[in-house]
C-alpha atoms as a PDB file:
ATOM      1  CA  UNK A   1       0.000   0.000   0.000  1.00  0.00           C
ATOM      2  CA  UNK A   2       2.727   2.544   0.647  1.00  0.00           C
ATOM      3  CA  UNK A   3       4.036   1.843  -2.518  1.00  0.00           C
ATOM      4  CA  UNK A   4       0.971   3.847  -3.973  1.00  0.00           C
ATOM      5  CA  UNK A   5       0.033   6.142  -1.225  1.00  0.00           C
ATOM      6  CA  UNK A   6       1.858   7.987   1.702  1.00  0.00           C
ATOM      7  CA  UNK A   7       0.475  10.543   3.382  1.00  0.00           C
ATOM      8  CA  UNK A   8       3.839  11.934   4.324  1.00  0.00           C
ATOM      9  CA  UNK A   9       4.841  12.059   0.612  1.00  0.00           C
ATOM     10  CA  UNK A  10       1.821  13.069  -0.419  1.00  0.00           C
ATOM     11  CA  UNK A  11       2.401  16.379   1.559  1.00  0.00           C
ATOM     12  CA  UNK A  12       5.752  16.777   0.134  1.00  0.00           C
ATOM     13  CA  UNK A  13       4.474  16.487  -3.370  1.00  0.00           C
ATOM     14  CA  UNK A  14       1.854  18.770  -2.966  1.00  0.00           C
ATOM     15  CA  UNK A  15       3.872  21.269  -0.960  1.00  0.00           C
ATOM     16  CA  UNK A  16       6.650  20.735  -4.057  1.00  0.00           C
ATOM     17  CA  UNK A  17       3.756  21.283  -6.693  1.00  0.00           C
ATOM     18  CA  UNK A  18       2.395  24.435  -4.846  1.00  0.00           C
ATOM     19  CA  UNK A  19       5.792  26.011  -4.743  1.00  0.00           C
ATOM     20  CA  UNK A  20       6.964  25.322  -7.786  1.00  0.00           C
ATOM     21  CA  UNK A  21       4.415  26.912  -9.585  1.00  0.00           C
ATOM     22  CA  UNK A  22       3.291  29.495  -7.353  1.00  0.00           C
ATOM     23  CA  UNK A  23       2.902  32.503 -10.333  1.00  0.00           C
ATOM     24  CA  UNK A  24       0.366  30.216 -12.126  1.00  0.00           C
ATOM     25  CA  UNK A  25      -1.280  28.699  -9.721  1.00  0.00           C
ATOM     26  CA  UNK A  26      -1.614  32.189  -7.494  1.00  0.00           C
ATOM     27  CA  UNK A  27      -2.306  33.870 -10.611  1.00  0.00           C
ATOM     28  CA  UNK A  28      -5.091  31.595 -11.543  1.00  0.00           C
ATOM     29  CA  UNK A  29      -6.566  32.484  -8.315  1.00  0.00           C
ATOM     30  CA  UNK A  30      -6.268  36.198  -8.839  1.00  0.00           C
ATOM     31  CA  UNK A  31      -7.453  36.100 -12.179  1.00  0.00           C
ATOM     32  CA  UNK A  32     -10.904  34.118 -11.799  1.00  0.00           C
ATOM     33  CA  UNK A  33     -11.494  36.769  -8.591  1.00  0.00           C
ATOM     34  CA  UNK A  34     -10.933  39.697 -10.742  1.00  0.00           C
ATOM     35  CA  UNK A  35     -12.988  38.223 -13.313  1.00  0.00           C
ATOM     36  CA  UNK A  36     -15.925  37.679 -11.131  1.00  0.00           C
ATOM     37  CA  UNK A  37     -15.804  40.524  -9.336  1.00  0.00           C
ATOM     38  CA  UNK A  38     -15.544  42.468 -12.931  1.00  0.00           C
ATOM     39  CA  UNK A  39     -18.555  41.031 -14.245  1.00  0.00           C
ATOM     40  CA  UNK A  40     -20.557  41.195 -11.233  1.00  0.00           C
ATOM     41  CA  UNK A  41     -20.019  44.935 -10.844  1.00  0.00           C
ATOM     42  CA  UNK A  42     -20.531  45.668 -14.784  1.00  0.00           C
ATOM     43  CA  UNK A  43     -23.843  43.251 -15.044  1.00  0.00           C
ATOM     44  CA  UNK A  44     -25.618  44.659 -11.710  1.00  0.00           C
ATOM     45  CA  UNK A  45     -25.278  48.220 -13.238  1.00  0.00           C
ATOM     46  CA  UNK A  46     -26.425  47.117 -16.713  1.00  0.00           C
ATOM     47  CA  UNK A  47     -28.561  44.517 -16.143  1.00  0.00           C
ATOM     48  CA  UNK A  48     -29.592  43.292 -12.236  1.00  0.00           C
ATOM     49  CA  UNK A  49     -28.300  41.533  -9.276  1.00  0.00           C
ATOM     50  CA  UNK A  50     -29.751  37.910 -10.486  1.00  0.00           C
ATOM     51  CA  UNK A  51     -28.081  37.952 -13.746  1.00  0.00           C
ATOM     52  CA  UNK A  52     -24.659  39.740 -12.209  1.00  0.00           C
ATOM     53  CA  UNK A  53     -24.776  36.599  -9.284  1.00  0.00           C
ATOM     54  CA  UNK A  54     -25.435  34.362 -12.187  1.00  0.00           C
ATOM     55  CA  UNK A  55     -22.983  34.990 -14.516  1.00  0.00           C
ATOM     56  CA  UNK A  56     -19.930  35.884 -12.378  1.00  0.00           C
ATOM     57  CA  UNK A  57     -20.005  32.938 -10.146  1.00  0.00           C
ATOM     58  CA  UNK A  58     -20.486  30.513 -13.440  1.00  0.00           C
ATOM     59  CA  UNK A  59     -17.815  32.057 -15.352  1.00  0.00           C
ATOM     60  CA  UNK A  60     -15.553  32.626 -12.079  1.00  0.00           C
ATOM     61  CA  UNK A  61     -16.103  28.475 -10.580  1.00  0.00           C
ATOM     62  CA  UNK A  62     -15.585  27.299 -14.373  1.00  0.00           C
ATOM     63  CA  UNK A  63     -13.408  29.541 -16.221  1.00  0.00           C
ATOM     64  CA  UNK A  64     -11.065  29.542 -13.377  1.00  0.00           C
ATOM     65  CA  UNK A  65     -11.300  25.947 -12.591  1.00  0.00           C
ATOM     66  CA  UNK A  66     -10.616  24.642 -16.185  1.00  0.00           C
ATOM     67  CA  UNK A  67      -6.955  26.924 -16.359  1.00  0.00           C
ATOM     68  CA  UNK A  68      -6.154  25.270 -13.089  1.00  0.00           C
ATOM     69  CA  UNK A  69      -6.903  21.892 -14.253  1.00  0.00           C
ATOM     70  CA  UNK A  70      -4.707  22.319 -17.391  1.00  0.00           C
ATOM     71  CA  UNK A  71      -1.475  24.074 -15.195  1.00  0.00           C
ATOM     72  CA  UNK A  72      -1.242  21.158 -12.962  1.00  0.00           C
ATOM     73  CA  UNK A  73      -0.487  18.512 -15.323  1.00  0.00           C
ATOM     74  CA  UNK A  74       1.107  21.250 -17.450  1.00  0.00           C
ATOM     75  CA  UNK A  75       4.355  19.376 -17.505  1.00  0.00           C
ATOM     76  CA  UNK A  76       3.902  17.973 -21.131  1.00  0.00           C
ATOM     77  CA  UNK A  77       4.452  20.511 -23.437  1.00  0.00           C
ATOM     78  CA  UNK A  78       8.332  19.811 -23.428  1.00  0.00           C
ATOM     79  CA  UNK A  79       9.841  16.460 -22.809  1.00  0.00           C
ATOM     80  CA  UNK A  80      12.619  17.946 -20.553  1.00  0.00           C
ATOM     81  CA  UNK A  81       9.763  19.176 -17.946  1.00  0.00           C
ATOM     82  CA  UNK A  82       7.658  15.993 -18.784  1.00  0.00           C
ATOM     83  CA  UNK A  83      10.780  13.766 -18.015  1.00  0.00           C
ATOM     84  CA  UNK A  84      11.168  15.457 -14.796  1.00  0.00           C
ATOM     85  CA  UNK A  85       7.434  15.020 -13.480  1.00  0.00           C
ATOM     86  CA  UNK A  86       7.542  11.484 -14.261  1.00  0.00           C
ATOM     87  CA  UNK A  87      10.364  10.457 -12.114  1.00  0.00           C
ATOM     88  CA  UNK A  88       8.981  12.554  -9.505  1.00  0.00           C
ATOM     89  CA  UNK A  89       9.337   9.823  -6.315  1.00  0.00           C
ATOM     90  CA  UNK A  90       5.689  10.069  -5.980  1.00  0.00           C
ATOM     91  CA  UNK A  91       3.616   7.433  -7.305  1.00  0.00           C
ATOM     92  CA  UNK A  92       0.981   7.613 -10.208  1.00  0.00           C
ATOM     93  CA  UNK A  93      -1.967   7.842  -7.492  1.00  0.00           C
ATOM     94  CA  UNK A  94      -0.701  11.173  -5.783  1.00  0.00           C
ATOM     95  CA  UNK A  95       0.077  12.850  -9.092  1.00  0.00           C
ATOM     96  CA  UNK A  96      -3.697  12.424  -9.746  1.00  0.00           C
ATOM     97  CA  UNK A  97      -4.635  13.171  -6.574  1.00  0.00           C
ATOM     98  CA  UNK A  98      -2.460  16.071  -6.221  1.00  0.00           C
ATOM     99  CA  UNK A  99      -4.252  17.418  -9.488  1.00  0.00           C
ATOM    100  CA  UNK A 100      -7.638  16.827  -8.037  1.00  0.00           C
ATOM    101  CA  UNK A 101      -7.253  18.308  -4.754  1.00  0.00           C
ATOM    102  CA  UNK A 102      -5.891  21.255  -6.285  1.00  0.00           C
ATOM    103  CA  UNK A 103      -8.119  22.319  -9.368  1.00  0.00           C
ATOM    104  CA  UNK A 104     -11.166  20.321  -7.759  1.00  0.00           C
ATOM    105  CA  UNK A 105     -11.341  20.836  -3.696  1.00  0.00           C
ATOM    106  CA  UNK A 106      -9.076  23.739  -3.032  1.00  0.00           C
ATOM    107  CA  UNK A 107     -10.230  26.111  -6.091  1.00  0.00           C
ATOM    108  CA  UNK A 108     -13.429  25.539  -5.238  1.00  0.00           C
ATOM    109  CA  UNK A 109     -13.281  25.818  -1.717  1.00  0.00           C
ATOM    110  CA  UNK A 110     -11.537  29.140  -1.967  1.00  0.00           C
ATOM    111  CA  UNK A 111     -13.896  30.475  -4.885  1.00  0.00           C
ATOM    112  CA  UNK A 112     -16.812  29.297  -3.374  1.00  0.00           C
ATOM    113  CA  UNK A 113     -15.421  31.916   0.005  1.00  0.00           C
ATOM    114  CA  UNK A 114     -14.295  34.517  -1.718  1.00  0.00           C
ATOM    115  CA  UNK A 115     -17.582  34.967  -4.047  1.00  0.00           C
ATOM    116  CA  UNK A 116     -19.585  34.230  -0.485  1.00  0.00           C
ATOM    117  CA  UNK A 117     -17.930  37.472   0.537  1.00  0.00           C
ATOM    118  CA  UNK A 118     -18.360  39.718  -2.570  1.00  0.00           C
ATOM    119  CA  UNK A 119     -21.716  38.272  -2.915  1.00  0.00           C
ATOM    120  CA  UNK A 120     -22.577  39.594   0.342  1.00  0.00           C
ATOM    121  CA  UNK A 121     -20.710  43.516   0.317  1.00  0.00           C
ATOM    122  CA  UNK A 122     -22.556  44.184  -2.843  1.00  0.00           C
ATOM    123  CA  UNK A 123     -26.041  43.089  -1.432  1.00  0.00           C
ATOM    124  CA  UNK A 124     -25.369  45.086   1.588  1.00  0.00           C
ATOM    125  CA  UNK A 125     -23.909  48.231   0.185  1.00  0.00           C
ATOM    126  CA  UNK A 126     -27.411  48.186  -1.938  1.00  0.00           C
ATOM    127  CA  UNK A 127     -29.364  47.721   0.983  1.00  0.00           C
ATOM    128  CA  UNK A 128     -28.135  50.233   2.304  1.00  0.00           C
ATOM    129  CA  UNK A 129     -28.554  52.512  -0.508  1.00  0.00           C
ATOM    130  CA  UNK A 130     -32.408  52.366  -0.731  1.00  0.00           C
ATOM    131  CA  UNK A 131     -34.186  55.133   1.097  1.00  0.00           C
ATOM    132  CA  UNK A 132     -36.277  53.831   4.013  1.00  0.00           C
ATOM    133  CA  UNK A 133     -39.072  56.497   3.460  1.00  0.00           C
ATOM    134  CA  UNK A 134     -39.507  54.916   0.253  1.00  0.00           C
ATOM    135  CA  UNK A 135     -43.196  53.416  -0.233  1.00  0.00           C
ATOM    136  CA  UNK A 136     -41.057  50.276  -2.508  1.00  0.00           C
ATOM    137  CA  UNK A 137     -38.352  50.103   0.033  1.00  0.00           C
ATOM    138  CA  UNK A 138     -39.744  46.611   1.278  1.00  0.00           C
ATOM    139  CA  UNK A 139     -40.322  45.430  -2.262  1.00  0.00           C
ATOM    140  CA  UNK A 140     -36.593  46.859  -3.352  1.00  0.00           C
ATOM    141  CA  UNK A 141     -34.511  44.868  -0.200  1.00  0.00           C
ATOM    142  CA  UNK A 142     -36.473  41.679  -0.781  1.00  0.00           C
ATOM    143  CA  UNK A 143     -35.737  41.630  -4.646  1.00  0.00           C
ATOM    144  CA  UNK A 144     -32.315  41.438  -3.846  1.00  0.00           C
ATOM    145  CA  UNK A 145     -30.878  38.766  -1.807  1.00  0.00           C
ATOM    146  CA  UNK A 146     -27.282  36.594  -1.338  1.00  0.00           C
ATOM    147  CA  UNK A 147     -27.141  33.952  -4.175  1.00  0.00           C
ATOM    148  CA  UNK A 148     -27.436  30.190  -3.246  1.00  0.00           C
ATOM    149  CA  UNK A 149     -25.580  27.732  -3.775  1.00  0.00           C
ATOM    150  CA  UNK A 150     -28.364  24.922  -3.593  1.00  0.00           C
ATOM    151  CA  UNK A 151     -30.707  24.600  -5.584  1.00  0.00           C
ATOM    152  CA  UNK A 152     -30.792  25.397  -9.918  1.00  0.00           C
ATOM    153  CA  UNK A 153     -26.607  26.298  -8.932  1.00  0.00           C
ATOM    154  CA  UNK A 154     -25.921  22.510  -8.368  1.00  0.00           C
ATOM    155  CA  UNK A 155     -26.576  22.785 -12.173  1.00  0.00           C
ATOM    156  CA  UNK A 156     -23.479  24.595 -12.369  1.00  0.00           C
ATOM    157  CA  UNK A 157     -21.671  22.218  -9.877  1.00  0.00           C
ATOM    158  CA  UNK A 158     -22.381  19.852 -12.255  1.00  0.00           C
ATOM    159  CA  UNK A 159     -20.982  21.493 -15.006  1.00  0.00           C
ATOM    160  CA  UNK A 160     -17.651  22.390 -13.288  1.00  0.00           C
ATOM    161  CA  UNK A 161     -17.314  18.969 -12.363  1.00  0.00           C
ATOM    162  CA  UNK A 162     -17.602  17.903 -16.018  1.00  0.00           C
ATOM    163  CA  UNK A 163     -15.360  20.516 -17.224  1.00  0.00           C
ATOM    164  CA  UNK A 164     -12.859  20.427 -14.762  1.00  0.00           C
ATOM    165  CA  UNK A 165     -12.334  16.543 -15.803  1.00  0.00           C
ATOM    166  CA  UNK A 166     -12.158  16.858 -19.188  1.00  0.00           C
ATOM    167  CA  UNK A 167      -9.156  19.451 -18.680  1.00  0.00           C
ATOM    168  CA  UNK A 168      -7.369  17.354 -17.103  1.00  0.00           C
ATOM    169  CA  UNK A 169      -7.592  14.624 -19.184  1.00  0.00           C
ATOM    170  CA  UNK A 170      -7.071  17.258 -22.144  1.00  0.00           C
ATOM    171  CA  UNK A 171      -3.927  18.336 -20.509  1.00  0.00           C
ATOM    172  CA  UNK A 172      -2.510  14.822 -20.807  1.00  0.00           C
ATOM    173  CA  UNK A 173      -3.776  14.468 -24.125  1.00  0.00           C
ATOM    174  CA  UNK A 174      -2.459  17.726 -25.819  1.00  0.00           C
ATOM    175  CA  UNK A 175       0.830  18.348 -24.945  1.00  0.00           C
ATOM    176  CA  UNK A 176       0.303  22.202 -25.851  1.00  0.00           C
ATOM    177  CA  UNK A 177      -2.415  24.775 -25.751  1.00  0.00           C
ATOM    178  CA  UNK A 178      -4.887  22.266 -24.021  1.00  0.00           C
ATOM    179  CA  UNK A 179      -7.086  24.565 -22.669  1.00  0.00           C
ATOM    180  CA  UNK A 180      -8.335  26.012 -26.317  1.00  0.00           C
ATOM    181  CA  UNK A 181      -7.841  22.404 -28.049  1.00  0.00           C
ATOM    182  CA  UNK A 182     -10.444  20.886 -25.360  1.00  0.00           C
ATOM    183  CA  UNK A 183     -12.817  23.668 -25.299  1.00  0.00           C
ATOM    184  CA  UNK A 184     -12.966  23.603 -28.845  1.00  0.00           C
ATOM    185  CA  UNK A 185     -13.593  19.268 -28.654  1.00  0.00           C
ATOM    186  CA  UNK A 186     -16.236  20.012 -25.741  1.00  0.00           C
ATOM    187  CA  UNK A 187     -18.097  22.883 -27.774  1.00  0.00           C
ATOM    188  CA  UNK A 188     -17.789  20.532 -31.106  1.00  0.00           C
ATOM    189  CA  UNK A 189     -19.483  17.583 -28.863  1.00  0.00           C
ATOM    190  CA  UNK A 190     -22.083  19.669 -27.503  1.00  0.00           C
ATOM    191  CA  UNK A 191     -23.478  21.289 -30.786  1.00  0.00           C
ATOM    192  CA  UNK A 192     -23.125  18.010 -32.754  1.00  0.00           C
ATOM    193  CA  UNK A 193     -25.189  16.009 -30.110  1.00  0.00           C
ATOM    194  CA  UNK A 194     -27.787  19.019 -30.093  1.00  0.00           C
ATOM    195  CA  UNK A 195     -27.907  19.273 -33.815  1.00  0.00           C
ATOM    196  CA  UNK A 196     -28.673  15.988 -33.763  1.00  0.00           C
ATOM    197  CA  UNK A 197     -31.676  16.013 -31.014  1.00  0.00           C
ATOM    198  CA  UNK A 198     -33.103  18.726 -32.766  1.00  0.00           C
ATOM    199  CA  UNK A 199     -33.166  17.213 -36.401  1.00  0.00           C
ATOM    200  CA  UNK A 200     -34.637  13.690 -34.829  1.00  0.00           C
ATOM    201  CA  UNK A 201     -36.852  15.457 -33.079  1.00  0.00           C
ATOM    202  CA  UNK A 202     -38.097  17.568 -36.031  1.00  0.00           C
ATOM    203  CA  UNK A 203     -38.692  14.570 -38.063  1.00  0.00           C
ATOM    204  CA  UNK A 204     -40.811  13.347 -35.294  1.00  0.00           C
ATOM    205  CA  UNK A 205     -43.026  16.389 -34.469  1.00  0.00           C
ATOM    206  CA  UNK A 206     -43.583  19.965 -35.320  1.00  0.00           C
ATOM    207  CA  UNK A 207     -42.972  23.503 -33.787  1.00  0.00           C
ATOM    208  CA  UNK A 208     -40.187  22.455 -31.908  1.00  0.00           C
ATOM    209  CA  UNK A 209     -37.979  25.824 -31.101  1.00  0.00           C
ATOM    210  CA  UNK A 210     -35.544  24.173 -28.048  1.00  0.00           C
ATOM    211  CA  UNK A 211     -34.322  20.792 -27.742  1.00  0.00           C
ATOM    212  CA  UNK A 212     -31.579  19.895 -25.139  1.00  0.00           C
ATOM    213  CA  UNK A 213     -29.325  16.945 -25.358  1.00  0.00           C
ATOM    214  CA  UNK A 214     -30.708  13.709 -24.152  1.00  0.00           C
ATOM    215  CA  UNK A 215     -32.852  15.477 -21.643  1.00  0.00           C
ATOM    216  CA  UNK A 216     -35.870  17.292 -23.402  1.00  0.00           C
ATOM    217  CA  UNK A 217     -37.122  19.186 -26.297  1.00  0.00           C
ATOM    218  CA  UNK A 218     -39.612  22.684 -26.477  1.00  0.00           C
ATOM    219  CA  UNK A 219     -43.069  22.782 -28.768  1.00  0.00           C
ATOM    220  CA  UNK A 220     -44.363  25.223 -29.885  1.00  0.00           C
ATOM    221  CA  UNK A 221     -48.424  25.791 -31.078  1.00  0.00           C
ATOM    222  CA  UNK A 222     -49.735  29.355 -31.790  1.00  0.00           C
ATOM    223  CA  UNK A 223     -48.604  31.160 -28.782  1.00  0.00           C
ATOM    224  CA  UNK A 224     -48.880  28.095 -26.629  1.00  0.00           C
ATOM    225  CA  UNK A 225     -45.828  26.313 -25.359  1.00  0.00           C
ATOM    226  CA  UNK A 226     -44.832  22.834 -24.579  1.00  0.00           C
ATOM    227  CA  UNK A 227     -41.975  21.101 -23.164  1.00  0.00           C
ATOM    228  CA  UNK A 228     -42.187  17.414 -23.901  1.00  0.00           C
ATOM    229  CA  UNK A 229     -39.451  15.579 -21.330  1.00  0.00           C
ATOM    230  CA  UNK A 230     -37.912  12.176 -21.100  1.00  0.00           C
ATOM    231  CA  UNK A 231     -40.041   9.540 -19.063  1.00  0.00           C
ATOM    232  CA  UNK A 232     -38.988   9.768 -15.423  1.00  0.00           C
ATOM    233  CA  UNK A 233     -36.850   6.406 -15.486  1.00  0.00           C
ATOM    234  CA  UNK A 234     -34.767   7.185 -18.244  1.00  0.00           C
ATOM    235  CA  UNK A 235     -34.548  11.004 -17.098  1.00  0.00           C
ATOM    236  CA  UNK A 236     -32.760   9.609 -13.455  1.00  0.00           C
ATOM    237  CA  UNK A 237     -30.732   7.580 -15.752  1.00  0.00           C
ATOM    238  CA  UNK A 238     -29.600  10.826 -17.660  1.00  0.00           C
ATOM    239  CA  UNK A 239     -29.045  12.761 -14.501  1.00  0.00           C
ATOM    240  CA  UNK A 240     -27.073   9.344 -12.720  1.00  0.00           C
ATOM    241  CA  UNK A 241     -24.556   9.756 -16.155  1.00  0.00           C
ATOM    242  CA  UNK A 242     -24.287  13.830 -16.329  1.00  0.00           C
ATOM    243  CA  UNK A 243     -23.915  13.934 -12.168  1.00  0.00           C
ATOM    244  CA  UNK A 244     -21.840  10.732 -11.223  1.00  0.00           C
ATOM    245  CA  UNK A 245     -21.019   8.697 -14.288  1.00  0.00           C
ATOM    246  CA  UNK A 246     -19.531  11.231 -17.046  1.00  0.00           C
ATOM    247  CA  UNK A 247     -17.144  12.883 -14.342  1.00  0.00           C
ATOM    248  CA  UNK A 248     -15.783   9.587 -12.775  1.00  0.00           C
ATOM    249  CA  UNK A 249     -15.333   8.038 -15.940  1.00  0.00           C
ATOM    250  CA  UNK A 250     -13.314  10.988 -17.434  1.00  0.00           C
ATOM    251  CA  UNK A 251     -11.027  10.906 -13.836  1.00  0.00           C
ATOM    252  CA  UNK A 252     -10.605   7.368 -14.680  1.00  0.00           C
ATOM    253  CA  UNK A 253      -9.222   8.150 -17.812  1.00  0.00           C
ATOM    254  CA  UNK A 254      -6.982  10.600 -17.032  1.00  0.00           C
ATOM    255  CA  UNK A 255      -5.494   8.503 -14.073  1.00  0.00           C
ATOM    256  CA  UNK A 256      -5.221   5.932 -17.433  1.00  0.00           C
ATOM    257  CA  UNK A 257      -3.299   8.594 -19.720  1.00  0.00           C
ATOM    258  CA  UNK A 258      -0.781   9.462 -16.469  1.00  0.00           C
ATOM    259  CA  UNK A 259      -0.299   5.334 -16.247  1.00  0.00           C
ATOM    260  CA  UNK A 260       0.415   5.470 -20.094  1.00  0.00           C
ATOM    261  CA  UNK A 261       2.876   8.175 -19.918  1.00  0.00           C
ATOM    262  CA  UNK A 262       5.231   6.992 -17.549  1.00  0.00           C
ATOM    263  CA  UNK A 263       4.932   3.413 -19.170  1.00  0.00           C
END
């Protein structure tokens, strides 16, 4: 068992990856705050506080998660550096875990803190911007509250957890410029498989206007709108895949690749 995990290596290989890349990986951090924080402050003055919440804290988790996930197995793209990692005396299993806890559990731990805080200073500094004499002043502080992160956000959970995989099996897979190479595969896979939804769909009924992968499609008669969705066996299955299944299996893979390499 030690052969594949120590705890007290484990620390010393984290410690070394942590400190050896502390511009990228600190950077990274700095960057997906100032991001959020950019787009929260631009979209609550153009738009409002839901869609500011929204969209900052998506593109922040995400964005930011997906660069980490390609800088920690960012050894590749010359064989000098890749040489190097893989006669790192750490075994296969804390590479990968290494890579995990960093891009998966500690970005999103911090993120999830440091939007909590934002979050909150802008809803209070609005709050207490409304004028208590007001007749709407009730209305105004109740339309604006902290954003969850239960709820329609596990949606984005979900998402991250996807994305965040498929970097790092990207990374492993492209020795250079993974980030754009698998964001260009994911967005190719996504269109193709809705393309596809929507033309089967069409050539089984009419009006449709929406259809999402594998999950449901939109129907439209007059000015009356339908959503027909999958039955509810086959839609757990769906979720079971997109929540548990898709994510492990693409870990799994990329714990495969790092085995490959240093074979």
């Amino acid at each position: 068992m030690h052969e594949y995990f120590s705890a007290a290596r484990f620390r010393r290989y984290f410690i070394k990856t942590v400190l050896e890349k502390p511009g990228q990986i600190g950077g990274i951090f700095l960057l997906s705050f100032a991001v959020a924080l950019l787009i929260y402050f631009l979209l609550k003055s153009i738009a409002n506080f839901e869609v500011a919440q929204l969209f900052s804290f998506t593109i922040g988790l995400i964005g930011g998660g997906c660069l980490l996930s390609t800088v920690v197995f960012g050894y590749f793209s010359e064989i000098a550096s890749g040489a190097s990692y893989l006669t790192l005396p750490a075994s296969r299993l804390e590479k990968w875990l290494c890579a995990i806890l960093i891009a998966g559990v500690i970005y999103t731990g911090c993120f999830l803190l440091y939007f909590r805080g934002l979050d909150s200073l802008f809803v209070h500094l609005y709050h207490l911007s409304l004028n208590h004499h007001d007749p709407r002043y009730t209305e105004q502080y109740k339309s604006v509250f902290i954003f969850n992160f239960d709820g329609d956000t596990s949606l984005i959970f979900i998402f991250f957890a996807n994305a965040m995989a498929a970097m790092l099996v990207g990374s492993l897979y492209f020795n250079k410029s993974s980030f754009i190479k698998v964001a260009l595969v994911v967005c190719g896979i996504y269109f193709f498989t809705f393309m596809m939804n929507y033309l089967f769909s069409s050539l089984l009924f009419k009006g449709i206007f929406r259809a999402f992968p594998f999950h449901s499609i939109s129907i439209k008669n007059g000015v009356e709108e339908g959503i027909l969705a999958l039955p509810t066996f086959w839609s757990n299955i769906y979720d079971a895949v997109a929540i548990y299944g898709l994510p492990a299996a693409l870990l799994i893979i990329s714990f495969i690749r790092l085995t490959e390499k240093e074979i």
